[in-house]
Protein backbone atom coordinates (compact mmCIF):
# COMPACT_ATOMS: atom_id res chain seq x y z
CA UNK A 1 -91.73 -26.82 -15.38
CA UNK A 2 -90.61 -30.38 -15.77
CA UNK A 3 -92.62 -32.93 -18.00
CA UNK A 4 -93.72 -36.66 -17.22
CA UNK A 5 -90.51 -37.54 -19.73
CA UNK A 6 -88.19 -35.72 -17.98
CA UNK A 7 -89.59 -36.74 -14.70
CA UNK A 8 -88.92 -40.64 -15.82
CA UNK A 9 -85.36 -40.29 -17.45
CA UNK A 10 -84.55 -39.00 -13.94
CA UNK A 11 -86.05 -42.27 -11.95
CA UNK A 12 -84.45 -44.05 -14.19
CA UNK A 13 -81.03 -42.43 -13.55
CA UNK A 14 -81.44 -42.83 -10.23
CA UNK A 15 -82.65 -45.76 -10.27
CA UNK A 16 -79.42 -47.26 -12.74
CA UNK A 17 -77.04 -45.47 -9.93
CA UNK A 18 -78.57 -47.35 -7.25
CA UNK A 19 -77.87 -50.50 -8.67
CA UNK A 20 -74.53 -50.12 -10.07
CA UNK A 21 -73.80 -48.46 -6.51
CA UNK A 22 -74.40 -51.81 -5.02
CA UNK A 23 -73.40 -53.69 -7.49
CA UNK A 24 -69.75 -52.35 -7.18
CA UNK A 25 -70.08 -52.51 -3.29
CA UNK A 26 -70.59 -56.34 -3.89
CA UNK A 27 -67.46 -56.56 -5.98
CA UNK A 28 -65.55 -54.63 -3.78
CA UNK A 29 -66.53 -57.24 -0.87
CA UNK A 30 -65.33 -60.04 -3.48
CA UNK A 31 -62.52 -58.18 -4.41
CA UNK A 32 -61.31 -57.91 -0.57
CA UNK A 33 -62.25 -61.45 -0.26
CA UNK A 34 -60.37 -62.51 -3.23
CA UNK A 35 -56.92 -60.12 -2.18
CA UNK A 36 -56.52 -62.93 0.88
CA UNK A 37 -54.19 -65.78 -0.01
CA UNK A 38 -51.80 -68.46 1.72
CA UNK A 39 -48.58 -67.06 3.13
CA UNK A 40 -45.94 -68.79 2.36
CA UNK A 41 -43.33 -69.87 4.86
CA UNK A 42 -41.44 -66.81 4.33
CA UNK A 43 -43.93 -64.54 5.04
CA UNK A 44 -45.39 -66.59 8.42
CA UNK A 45 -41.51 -66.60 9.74
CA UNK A 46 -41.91 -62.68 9.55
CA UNK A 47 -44.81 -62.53 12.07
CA UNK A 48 -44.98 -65.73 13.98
CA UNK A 49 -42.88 -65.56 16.75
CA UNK A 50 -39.92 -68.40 17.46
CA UNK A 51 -40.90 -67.97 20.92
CA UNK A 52 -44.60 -67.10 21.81
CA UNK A 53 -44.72 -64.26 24.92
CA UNK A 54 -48.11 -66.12 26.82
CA UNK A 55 -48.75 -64.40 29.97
CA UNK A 56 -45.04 -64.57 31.69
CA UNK A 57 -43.94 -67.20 29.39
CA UNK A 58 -42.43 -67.23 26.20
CA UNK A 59 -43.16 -71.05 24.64
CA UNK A 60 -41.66 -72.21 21.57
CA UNK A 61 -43.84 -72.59 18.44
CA UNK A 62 -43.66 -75.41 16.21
CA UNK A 63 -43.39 -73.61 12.51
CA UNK A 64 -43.83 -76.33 10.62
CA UNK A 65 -47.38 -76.47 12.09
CA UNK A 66 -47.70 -72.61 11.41
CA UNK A 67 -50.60 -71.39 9.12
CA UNK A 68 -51.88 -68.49 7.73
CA UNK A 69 -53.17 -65.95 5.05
CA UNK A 70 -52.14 -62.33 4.24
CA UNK A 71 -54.00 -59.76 2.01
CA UNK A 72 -50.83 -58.85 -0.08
CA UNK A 73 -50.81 -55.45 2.06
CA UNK A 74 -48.73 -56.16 4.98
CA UNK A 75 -52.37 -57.59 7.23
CA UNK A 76 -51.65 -61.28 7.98
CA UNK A 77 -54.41 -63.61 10.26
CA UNK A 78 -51.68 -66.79 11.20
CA UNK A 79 -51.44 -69.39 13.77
CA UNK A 80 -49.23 -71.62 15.35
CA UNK A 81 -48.94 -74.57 17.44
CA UNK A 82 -47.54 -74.32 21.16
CA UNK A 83 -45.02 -76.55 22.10
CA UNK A 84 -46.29 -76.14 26.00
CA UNK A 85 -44.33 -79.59 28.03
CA UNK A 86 -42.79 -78.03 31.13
CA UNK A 87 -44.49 -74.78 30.92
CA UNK A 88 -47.31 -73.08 32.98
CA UNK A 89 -49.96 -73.69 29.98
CA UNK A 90 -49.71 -77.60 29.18
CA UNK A 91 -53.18 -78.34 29.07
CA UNK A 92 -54.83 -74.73 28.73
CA UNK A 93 -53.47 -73.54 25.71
CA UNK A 94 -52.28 -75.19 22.26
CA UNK A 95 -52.07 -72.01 19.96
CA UNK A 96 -50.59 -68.97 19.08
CA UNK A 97 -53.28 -67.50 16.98
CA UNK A 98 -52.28 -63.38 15.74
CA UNK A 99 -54.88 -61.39 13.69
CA UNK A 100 -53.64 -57.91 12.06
CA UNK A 101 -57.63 -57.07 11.33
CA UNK A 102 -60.86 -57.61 13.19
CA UNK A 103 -62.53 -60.51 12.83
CA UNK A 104 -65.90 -62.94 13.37
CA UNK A 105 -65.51 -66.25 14.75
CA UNK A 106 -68.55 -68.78 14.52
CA UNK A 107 -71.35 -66.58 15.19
CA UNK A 108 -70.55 -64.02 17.77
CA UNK A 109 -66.87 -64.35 18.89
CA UNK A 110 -65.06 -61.20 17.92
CA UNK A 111 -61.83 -60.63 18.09
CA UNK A 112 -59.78 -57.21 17.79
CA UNK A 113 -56.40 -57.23 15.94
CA UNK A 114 -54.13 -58.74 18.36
CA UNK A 115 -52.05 -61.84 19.78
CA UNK A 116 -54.15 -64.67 21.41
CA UNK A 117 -53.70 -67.98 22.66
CA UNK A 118 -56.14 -70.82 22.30
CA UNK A 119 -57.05 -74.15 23.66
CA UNK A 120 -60.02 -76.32 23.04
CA UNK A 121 -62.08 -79.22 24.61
CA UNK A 122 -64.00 -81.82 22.75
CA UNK A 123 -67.67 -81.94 24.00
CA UNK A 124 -70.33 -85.19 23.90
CA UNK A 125 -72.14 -83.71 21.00
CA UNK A 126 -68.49 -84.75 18.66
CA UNK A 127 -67.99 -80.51 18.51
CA UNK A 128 -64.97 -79.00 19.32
CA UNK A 129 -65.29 -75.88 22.18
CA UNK A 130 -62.21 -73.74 20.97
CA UNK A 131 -61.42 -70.51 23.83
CA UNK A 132 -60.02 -67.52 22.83
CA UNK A 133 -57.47 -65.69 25.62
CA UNK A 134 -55.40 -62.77 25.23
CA UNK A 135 -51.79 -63.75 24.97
CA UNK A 136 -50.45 -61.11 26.99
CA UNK A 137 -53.03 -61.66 30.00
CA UNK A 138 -54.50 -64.91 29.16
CA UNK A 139 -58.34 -63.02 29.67
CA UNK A 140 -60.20 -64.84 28.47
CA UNK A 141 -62.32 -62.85 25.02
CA UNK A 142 -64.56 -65.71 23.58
CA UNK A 143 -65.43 -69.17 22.56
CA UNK A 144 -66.53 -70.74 19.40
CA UNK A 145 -67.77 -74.12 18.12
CA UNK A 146 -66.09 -75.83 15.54
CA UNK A 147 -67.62 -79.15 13.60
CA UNK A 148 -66.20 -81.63 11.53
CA UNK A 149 -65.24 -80.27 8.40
CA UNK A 150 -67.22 -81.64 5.56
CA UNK A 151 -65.54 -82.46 2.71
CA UNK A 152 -61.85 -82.45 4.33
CA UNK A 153 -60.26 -85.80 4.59
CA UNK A 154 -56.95 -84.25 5.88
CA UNK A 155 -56.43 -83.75 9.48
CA UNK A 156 -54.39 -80.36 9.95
CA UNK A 157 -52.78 -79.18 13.67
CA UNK A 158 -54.14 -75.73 12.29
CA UNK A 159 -55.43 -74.45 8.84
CA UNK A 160 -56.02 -71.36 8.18
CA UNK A 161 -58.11 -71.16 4.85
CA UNK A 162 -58.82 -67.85 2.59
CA UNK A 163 -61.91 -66.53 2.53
CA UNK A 164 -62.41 -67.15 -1.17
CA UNK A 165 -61.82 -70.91 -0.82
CA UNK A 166 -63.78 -71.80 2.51
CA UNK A 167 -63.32 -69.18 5.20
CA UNK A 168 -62.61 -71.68 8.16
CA UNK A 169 -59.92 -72.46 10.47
CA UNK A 170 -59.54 -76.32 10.84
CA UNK A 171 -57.78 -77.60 13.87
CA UNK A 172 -57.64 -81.76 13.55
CA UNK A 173 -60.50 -82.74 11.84
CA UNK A 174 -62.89 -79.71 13.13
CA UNK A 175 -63.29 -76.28 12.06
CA UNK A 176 -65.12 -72.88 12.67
CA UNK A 177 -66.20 -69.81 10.46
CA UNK A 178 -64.67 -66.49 10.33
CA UNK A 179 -65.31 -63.24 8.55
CA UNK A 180 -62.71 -60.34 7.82
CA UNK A 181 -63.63 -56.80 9.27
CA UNK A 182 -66.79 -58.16 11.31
């Protein structure tokens, strides 16, 4: 037979597990968070093509444009801008964007590890409409919103920021959310 004592060591063991069980989950979140940094120009060169395959085109990239960031583990999210005159995609598509993971663009674009192309239109409201297409097929797989940044005086052709310093991708003056793994 157990007594009241016994009965409240035991809630309180459970209880302690509970809470350091999400209390590591939380640093393990930050911890993934924190393991994504800038690649350095090395490190883009080794997945960023010289020559972008969109559709049945391959367009040149401009590298000095390129951005990206890379976990340290081989998974790199990087982008690129399209040098498109002459081809098939002047005026549809500006970027080679590549994601190794899954991600969460704005609030509901998705996109599965993969090669995409993107292209953008400015709207009335001062918002940049950024679409998403599938590089090989130029499908179309989603659309996001990006503002202007606050707090970021520097226009960029393409940013693409860690999660543990802001967790956007800025494109001119405008960017858009994103979340690793969503």
């Amino acid at each position: 037979m157990m007594c009241l004592g016994e009965n409240r060591f035991r809630g309180w063991v459970v209880a302690g597990c509970l809470t350091l069980g999400l209390a590591l989950c939380g640093w393990a979140q930050e911890t993934r968070a924190a393991e994504w940094r800038v690649a350095n120009e090395a490190e883009l060169r080794s997945v960023i093509p010289a020559r972008a395959p969109v559709v049945r085109e391959r367009i040149e990239t401009e590298m000095r444009s390129a951005s990206g960031i890379t976990n340290g583990h081989g998974k790199y999210i990087a982008g690129v801008v399209l040098i498109t005159a002459g081809y098939s995609a002047e005026g549809k598509y500006s970027h080679f964007f590549l994601t190794q993971v899954s991600l969460k663009l704005g609030t509901d674009t998705r996109l599965a590890p993969g090669e995409y192309v993107l292209g953008y239109e400015h709207t009335e409201n001062n918002v940049l409409l950024v679409h998403f297409y599938e590089a090989a097929t130029g499908k179309p797989v989603g659309s996001v919103a990006a503002g202007l940044l606050a707090g970021v005086t520097r226009v960029e052709a393409f940013r693409i920021w860690p999660p543990a310093e802001r967790s956007a991708i800025q494109i001119g003056r405008f960017g858009f959310s994103y979340q690793i793994g969503s």
